[in-house]
N, C-alpha and C. Protein backbone atom coordinates (compact mmCIF):
# COMPACT_ATOMS: atom_id res chain seq x y z
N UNK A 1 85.86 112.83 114.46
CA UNK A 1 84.76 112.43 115.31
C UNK A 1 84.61 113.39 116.47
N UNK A 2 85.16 114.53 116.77
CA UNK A 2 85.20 115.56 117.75
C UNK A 2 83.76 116.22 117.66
N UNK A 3 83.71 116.25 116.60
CA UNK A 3 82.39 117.64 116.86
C UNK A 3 80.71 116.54 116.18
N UNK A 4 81.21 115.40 116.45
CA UNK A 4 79.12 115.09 116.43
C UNK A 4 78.68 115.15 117.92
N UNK A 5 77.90 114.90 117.55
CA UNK A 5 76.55 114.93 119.01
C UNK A 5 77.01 113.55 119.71
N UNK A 6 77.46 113.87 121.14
CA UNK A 6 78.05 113.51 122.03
C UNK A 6 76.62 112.18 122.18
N UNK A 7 76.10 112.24 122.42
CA UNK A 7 74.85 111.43 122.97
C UNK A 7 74.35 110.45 121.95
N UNK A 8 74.47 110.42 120.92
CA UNK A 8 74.21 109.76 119.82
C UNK A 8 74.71 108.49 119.32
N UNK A 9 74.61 107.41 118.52
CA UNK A 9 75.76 106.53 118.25
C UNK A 9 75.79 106.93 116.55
N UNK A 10 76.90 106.41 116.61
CA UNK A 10 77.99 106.70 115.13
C UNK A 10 78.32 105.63 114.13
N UNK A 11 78.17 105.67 113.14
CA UNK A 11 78.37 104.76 111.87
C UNK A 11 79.09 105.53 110.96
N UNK A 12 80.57 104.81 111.83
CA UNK A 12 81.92 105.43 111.05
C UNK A 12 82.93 104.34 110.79
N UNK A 13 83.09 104.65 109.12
CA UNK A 13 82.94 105.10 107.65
C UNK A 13 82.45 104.37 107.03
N UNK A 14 82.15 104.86 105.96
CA UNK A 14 81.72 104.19 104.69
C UNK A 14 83.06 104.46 104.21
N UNK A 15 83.60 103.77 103.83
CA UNK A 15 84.99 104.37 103.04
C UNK A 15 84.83 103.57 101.48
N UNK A 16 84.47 104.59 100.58
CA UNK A 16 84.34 103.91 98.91
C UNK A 16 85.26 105.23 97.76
N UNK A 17 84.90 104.30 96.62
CA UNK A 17 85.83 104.94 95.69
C UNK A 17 84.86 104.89 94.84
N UNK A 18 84.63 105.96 94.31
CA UNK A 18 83.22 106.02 93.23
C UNK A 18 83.87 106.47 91.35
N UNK A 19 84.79 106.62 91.52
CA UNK A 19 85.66 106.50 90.15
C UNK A 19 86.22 105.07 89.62
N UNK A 20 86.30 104.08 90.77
CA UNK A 20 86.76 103.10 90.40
C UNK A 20 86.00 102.54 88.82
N UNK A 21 86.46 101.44 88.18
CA UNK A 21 86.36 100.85 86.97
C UNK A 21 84.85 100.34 86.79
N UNK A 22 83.78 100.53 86.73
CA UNK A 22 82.29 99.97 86.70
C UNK A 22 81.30 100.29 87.61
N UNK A 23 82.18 100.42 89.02
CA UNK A 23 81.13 100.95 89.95
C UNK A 23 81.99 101.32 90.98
N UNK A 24 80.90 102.02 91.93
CA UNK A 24 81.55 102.70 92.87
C UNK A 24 82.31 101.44 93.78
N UNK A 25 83.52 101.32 94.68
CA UNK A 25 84.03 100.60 95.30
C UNK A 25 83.78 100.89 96.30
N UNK A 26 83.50 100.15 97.45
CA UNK A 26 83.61 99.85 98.71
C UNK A 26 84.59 99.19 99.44
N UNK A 27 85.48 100.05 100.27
CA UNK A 27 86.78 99.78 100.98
C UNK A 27 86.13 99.35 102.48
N UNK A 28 85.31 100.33 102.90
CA UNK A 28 85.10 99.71 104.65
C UNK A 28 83.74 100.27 104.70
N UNK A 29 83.12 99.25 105.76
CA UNK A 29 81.80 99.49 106.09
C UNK A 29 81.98 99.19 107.92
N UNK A 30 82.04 100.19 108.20
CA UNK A 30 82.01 99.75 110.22
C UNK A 30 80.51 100.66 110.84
N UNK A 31 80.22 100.38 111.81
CA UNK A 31 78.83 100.32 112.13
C UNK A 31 78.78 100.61 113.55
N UNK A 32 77.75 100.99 114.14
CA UNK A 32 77.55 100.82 115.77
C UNK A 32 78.62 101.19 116.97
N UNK A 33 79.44 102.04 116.16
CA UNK A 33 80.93 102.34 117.14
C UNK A 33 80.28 103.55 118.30
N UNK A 34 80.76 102.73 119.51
CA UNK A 34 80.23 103.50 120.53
C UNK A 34 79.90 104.43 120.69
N UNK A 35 79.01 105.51 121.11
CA UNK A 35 79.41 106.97 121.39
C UNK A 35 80.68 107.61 122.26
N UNK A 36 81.39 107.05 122.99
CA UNK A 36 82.52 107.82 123.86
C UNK A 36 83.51 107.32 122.61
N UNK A 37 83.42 106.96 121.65
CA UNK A 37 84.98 106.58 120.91
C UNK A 37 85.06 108.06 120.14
N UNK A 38 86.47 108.61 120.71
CA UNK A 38 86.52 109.85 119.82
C UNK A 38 88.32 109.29 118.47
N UNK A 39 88.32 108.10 118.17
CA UNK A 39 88.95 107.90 117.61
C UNK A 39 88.95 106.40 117.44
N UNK A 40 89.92 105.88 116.63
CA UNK A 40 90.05 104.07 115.82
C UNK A 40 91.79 103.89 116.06
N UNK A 41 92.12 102.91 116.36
CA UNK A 41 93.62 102.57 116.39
C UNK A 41 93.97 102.52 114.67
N UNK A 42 95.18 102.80 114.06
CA UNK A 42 95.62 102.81 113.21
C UNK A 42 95.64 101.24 112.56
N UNK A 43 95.87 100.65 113.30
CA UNK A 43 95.41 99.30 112.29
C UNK A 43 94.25 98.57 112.91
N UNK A 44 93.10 98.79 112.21
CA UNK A 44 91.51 98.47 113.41
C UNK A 44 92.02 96.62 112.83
N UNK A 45 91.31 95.52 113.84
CA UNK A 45 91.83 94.68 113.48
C UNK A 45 90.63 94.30 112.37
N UNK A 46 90.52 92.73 111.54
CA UNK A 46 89.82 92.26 110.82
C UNK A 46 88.81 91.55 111.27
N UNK A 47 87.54 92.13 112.49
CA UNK A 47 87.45 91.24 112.87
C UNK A 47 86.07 91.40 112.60
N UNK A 48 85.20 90.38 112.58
CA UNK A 48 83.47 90.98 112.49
C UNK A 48 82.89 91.96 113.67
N UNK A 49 83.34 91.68 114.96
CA UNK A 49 83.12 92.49 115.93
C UNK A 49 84.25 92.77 116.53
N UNK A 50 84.38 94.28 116.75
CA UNK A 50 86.05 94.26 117.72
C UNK A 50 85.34 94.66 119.09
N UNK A 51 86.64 94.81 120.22
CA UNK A 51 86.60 94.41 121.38
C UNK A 51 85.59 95.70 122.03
N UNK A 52 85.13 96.92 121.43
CA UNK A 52 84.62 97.80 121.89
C UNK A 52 83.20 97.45 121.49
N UNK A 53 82.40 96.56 120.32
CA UNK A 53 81.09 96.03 120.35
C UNK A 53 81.08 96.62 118.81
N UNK A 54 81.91 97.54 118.15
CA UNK A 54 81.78 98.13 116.73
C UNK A 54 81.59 96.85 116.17
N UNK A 55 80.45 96.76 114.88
CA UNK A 55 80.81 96.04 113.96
C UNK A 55 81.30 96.55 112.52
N UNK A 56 82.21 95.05 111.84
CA UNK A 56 82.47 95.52 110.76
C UNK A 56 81.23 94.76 109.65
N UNK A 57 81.39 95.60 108.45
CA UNK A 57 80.78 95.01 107.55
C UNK A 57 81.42 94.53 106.20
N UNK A 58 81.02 93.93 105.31
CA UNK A 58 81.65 93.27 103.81
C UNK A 58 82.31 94.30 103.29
N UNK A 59 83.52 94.76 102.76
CA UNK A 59 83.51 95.37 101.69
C UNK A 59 83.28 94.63 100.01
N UNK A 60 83.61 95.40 99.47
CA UNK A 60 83.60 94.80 97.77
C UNK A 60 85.18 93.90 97.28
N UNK A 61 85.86 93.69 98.00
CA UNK A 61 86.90 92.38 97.81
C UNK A 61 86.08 91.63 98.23
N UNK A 62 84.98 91.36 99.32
CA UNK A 62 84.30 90.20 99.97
C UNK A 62 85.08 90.11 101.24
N UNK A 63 85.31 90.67 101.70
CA UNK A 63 86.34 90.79 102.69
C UNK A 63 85.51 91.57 104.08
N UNK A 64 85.66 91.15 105.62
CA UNK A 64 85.57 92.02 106.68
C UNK A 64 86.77 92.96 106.53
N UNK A 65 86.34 93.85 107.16
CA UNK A 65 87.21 95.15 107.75
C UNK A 65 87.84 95.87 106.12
N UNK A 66 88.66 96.72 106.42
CA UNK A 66 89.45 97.44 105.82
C UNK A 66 90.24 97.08 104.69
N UNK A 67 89.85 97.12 103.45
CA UNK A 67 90.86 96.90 102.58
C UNK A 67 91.06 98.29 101.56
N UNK A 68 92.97 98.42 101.29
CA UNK A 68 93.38 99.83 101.31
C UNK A 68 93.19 100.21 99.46
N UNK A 69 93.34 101.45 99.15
CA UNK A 69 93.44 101.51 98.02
C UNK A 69 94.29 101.05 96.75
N UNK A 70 94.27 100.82 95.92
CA UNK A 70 94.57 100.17 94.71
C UNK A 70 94.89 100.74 93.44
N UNK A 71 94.61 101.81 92.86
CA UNK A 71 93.78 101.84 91.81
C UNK A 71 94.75 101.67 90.44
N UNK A 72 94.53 101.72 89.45
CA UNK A 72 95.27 101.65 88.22
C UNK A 72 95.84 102.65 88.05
N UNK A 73 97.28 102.14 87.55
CA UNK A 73 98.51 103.29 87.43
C UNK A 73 97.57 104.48 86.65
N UNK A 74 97.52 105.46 86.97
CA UNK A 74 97.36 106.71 85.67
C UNK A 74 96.80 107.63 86.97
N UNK A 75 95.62 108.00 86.15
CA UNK A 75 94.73 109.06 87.00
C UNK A 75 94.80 108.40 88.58
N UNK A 76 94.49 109.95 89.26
CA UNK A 76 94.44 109.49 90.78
C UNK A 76 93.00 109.23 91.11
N UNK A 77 92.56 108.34 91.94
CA UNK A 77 91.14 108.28 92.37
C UNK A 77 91.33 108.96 94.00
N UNK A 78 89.73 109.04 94.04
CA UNK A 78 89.57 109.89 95.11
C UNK A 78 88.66 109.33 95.95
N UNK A 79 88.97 109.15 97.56
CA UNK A 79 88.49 107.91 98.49
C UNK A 79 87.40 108.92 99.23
N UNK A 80 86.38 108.65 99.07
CA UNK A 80 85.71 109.39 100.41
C UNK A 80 84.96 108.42 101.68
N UNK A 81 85.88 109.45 102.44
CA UNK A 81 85.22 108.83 104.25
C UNK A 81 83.94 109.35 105.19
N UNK A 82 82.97 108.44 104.44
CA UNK A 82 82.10 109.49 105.21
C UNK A 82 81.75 108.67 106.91
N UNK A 83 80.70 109.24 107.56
CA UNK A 83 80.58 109.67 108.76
C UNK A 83 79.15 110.09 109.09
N UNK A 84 78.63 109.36 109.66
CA UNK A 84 76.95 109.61 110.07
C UNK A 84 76.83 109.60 111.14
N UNK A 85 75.95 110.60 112.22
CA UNK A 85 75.44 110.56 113.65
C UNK A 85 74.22 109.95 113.39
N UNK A 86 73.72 108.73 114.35
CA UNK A 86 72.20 108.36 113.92
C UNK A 86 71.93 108.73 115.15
N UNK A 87 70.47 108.26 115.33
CA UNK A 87 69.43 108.78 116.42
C UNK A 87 69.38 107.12 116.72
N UNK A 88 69.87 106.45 116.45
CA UNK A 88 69.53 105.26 116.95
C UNK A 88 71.11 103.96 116.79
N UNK A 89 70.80 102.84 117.79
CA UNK A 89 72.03 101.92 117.14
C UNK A 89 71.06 101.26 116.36
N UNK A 90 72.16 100.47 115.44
CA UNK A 90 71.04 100.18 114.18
C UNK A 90 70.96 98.14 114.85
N UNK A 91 69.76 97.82 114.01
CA UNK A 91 69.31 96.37 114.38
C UNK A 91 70.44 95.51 113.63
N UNK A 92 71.50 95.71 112.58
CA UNK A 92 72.31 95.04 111.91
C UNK A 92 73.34 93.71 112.76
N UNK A 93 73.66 92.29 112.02
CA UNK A 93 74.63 92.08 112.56
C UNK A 93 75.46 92.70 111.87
N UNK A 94 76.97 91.68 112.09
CA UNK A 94 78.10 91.85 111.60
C UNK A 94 78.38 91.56 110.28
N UNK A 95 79.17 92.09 109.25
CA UNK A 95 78.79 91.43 107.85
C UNK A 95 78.07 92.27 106.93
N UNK A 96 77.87 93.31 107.37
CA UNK A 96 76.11 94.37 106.37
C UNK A 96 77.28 94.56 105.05
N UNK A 97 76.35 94.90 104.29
CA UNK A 97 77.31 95.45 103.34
C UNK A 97 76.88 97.10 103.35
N UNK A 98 77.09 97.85 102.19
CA UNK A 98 77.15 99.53 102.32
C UNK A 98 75.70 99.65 101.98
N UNK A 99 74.97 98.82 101.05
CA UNK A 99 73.64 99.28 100.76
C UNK A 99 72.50 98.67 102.03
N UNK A 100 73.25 97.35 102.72
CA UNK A 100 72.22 97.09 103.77
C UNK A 100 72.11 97.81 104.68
N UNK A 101 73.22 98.92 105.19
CA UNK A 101 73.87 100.06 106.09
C UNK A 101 73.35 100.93 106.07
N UNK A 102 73.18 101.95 104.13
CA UNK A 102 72.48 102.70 104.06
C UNK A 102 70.68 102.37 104.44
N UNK A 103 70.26 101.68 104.32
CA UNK A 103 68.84 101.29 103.96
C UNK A 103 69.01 101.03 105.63
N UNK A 104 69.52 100.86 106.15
CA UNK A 104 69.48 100.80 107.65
C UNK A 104 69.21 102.49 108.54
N UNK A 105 70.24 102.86 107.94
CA UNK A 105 70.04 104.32 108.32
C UNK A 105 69.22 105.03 107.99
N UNK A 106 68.47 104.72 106.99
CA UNK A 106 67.75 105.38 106.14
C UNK A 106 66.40 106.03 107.33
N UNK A 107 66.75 107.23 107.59
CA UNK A 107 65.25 108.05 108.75
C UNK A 107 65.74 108.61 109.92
N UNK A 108 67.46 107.78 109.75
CA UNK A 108 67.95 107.92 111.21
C UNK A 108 69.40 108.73 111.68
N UNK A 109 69.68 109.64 110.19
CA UNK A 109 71.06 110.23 110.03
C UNK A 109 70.40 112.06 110.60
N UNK A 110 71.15 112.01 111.97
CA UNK A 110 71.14 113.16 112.48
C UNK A 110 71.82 114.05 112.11
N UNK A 111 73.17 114.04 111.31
CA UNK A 111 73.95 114.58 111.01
C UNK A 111 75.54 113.57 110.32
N UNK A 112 75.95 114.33 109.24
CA UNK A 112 76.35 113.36 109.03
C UNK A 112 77.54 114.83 107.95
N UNK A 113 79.25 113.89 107.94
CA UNK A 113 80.27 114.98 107.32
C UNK A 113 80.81 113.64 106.09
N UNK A 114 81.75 114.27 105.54
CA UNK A 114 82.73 113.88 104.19
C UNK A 114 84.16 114.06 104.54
N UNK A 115 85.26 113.15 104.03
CA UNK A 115 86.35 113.35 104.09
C UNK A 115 87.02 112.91 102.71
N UNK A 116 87.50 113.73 101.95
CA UNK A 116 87.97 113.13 100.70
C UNK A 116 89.42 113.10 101.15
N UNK A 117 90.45 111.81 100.23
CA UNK A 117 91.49 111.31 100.25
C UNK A 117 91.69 110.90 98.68
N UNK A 118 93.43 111.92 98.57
CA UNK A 118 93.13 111.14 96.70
C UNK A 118 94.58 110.05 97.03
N UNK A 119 94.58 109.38 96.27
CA UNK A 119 95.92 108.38 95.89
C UNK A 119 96.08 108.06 94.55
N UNK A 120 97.22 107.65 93.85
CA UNK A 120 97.35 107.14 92.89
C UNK A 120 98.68 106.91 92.88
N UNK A 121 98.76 105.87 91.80
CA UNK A 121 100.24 105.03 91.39
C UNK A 121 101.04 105.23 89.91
């Protein structure tokens, strides 16, 4: 989060797995995280809104906040974290899922990076 546009607000991560078994997975959906946050505590809590005004959204367990990878013993899957600067905070509550997020952003991604992560068991 160092190098977006300081002035802007941020909708950070989408964190999904697009190899998973039928469809792409969705691990985390967080939203509206301040502009001065140049970082997340290592265990963000589960909460619909945390104490800085970020919200979280559904992932695909049905679950708020963060749930970690999984995948079936064999091949490794590969997690990507992405990262959007918008031009705007978005109208969402707490709860969006990844497609109400995208379709939210949708006009309003100033810039936006990728972080791939592989795991497997």
């Amino acid at each position: 989060m160092e190098h977006r546009p300081r002035r802007h607000p941020i909708s950070r991560p989408i964190v999904d797995d697009p190899y998973a078994i039928g469809k792409t997975w969705v691990h985390w959906v967080i939203y509206n995280i301040p502009t001065n946050t140049t970082g997340l505590p290592g265990a963000v809590p589960i909460n619909k809104t945390l104490d800085d005004g970020s919200l979280q959204g559904t992932n695909d367990f049905g679950r708020i906040g963060y749930n970690g990878p999984c995948p079936p013993p064999g091949k490794v899957h590969r997690y990507f974290f992405k990262v959007y600067a918008l031009d705007t905070t978005l109208s969402l509550k707490s709860g969006a899922t990844k497609s109400q997020l995208e379709a939210a952003m949708s006009g309003h991604i100033l810039a936006q990076g990728e972080m791939v992560g592989k795991y497997g068991r």
